[in-house]
Protein backbone atom coordinates (compact mmCIF):
# COMPACT_ATOMS: atom_id res chain seq x y z
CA UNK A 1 0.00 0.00 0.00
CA UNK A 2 1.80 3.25 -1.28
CA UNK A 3 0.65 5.91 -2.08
CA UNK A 4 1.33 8.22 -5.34
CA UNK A 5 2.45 11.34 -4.92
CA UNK A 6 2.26 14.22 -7.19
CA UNK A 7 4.80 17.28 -6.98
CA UNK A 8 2.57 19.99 -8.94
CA UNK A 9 0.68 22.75 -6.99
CA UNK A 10 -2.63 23.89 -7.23
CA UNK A 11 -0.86 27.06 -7.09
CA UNK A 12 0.73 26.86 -9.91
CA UNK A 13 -0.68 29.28 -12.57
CA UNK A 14 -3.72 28.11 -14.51
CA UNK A 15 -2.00 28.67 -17.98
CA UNK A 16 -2.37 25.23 -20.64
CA UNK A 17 0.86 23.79 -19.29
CA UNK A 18 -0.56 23.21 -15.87
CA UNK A 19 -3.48 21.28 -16.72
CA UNK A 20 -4.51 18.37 -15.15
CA UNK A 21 -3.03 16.86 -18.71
CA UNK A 22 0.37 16.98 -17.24
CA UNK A 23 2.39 14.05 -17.04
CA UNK A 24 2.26 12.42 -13.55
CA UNK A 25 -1.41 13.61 -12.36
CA UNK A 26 -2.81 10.97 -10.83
CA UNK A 27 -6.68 12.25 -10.89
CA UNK A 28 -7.80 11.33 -14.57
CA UNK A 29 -10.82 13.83 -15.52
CA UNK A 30 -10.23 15.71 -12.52
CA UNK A 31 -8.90 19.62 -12.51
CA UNK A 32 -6.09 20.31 -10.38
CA UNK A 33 -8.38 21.94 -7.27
CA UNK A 34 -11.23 19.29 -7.60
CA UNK A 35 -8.19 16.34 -7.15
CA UNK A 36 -6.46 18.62 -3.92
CA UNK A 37 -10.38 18.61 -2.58
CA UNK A 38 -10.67 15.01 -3.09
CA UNK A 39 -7.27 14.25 -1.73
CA UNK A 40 -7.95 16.20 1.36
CA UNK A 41 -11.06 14.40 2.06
CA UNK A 42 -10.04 10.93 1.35
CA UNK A 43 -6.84 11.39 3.62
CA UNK A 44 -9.60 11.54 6.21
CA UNK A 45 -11.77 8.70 4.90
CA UNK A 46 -9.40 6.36 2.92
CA UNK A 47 -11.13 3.63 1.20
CA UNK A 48 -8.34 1.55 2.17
CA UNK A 49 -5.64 1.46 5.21
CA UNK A 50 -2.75 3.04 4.93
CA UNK A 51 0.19 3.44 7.06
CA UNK A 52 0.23 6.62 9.77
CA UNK A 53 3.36 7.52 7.80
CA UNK A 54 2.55 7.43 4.59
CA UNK A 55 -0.60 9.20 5.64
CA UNK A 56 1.81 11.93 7.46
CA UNK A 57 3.57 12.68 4.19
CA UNK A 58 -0.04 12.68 2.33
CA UNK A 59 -1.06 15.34 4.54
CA UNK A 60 2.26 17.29 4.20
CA UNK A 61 1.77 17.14 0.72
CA UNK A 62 -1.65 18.12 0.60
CA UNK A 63 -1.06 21.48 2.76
CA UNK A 64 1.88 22.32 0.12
CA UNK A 65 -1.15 22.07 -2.66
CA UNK A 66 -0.25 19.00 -3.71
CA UNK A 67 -2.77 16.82 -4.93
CA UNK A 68 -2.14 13.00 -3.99
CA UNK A 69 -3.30 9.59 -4.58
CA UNK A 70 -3.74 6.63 -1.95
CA UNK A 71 -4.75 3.28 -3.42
CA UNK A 72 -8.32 3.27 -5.10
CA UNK A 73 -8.62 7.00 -4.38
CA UNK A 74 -9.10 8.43 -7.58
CA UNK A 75 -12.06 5.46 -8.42
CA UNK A 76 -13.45 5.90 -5.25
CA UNK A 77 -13.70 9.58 -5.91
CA UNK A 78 -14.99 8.90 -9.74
CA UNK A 79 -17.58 6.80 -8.54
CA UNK A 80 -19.04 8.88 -5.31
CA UNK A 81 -19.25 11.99 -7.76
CA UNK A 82 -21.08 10.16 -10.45
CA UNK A 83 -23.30 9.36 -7.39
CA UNK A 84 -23.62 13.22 -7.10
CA UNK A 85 -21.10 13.76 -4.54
CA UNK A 86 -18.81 16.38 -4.10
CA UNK A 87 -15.82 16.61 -1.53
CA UNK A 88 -17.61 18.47 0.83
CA UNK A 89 -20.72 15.99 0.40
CA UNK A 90 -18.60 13.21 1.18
CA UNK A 91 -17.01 14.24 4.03
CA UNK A 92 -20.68 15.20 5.43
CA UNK A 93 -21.61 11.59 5.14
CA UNK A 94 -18.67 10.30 7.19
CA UNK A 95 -18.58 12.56 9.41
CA UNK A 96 -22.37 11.69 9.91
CA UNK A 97 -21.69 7.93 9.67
CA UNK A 98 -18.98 8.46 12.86
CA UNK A 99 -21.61 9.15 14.90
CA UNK A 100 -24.04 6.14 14.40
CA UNK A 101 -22.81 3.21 16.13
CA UNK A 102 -22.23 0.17 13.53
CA UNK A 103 -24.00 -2.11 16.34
CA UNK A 104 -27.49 -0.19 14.93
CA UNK A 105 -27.54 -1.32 10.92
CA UNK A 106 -26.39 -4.08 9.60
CA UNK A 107 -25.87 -2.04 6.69
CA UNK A 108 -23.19 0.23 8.04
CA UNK A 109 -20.37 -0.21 5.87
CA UNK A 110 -17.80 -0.07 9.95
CA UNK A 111 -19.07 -3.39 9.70
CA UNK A 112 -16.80 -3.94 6.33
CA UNK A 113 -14.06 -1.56 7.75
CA UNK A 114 -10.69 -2.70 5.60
CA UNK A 115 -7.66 -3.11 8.99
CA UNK A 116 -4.31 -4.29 9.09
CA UNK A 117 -2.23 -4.77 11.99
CA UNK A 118 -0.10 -1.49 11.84
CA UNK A 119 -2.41 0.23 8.98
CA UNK A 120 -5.17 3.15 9.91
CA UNK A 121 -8.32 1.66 8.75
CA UNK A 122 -10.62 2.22 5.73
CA UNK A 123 -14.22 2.03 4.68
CA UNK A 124 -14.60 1.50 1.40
CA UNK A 125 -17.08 3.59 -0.75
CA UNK A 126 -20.27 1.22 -1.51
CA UNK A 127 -22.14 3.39 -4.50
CA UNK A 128 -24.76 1.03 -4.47
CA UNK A 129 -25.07 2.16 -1.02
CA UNK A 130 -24.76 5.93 -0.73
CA UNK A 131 -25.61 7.03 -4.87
CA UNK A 132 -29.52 8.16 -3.38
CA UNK A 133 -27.64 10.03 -0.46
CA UNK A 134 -26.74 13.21 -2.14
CA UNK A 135 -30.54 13.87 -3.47
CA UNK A 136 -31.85 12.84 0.18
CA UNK A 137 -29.60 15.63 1.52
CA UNK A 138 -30.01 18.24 -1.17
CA UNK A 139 -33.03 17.74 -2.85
CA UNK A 140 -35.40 16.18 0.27
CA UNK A 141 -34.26 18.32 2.67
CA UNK A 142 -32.71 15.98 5.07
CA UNK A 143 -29.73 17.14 7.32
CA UNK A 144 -26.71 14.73 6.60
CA UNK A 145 -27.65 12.21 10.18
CA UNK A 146 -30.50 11.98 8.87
CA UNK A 147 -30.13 11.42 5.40
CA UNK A 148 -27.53 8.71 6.54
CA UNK A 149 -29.86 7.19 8.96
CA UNK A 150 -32.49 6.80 6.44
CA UNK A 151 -30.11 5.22 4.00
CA UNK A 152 -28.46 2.34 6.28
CA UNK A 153 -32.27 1.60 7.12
CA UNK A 154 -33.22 1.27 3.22
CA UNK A 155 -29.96 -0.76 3.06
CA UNK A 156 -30.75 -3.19 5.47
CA UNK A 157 -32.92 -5.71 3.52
CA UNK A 158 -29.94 -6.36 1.40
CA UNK A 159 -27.62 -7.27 4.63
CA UNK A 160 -29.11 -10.83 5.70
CA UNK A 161 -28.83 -11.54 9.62
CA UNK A 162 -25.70 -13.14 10.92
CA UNK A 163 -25.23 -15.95 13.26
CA UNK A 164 -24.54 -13.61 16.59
CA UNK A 165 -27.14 -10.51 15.60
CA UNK A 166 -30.67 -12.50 15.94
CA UNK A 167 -32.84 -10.96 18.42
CA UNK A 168 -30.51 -7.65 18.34
C-alpha cells in the first residue's frame, strides 16, 4: 500500500501547461483543485488502510497544494461523484456515519471496515449504497444524520442476519 504522490501545486498558474493533462497527475478527468479537494477528504476517509506515515507525508503534501493519490482514491472519488457527490458531500456523510454506532444497521459499511495490523483503517465507498444520499440531503431536505440514517435503514434488507445478531 503506497501511495502516489504528485509534486505539482494547485498554485501553480492556470495557464495550458498546468493542466490536469500533465504528465504524472494521478486524478484522470479531474482539474487540479477538484483532485487537492478530493485528496484532502479521502486522507480523512481512505477507502483503504494506509500506514500513519505514509498518511503523514499525504497530509504534508496536501497542505503544500499537492494533490495526492492513496490506493483506489481516484475510483473511489470517480464513482461517489457520479453518485452526485462532491468533496464536501462526502465528508458530510462520514462525518455523519462516525456518529451512528455500527452495532445499529447491519448495513453500516464499519461493519466492512478494511484493517491491518499497523495500517489506519478504511471504509470503502459502496455506491450502491450511498448514490440516493446526495438527493436525500439536497433535494429532500434531510440534514446529513439523517439522510444517513435513512439510508443504512433502506440498506438493510440487502444485509441478511448473521449468526450472533438475531434478536438484536
Amino acid at each position: 500500500m503506497t501511495a502516489d504522490f504528485n509534486e505539482h501545486s494547485s498554485s501553480d498558474s492556470d495557464d495550458e501547461s498546468n493542466s490536469s493533462r500533465e504528465p504524472g497527475f494521478r486524478w484522470p478527468g479531474f482539474e487540479k483543485d477538484e483532485a487537492l479537494h478530493w485528496s484532502r477528504v479521502l486522507l480523512r476517509h481512505s477507502p483503504d488502510p494506509q500506514r500513519a506515515g505514509i498518511k503523514a507525508q499525504m497530509s504534508a503534501s496536501i497542505a503544500r497544494g499537492v494533490a495526492v493519490a492513496g490506493p483506489g482514491w481516484v475510483s473511489t472519488a470517480d464513482a461517489a461523484r457520479s453518485d452526485g457527490f462532491t468533496p464536501v458531500l462526502y465528508q458530510a456523510l462520514f462525518e455523519a456515519l462516525g456518529t451512528i454506532p455500527p452495532g445499529s444497521f447491519r448495513s453500516h459499511p464499519g461493519h466492512r471496515k478494511v484493517t491491518f495490523k499497523t495500517y489506519l483503517p478504511g471504509i470503502p465507498y459502496e455506491s450502491e449504497l450511498w448514490s440516493d444520499w446526495p438527493r436525500l440531503f439536497l433535494d429532500e431536505g434531510f440534514d446529513a444524520h439523517a439522510a444517513t440514517g435513512l439510508t443504512l435503514l433502506r440498506a438493510e434488507p440487502k444485509f441478511p442476519v448473521t449468526r450472533g445478531q438475531e434478536g438484536s
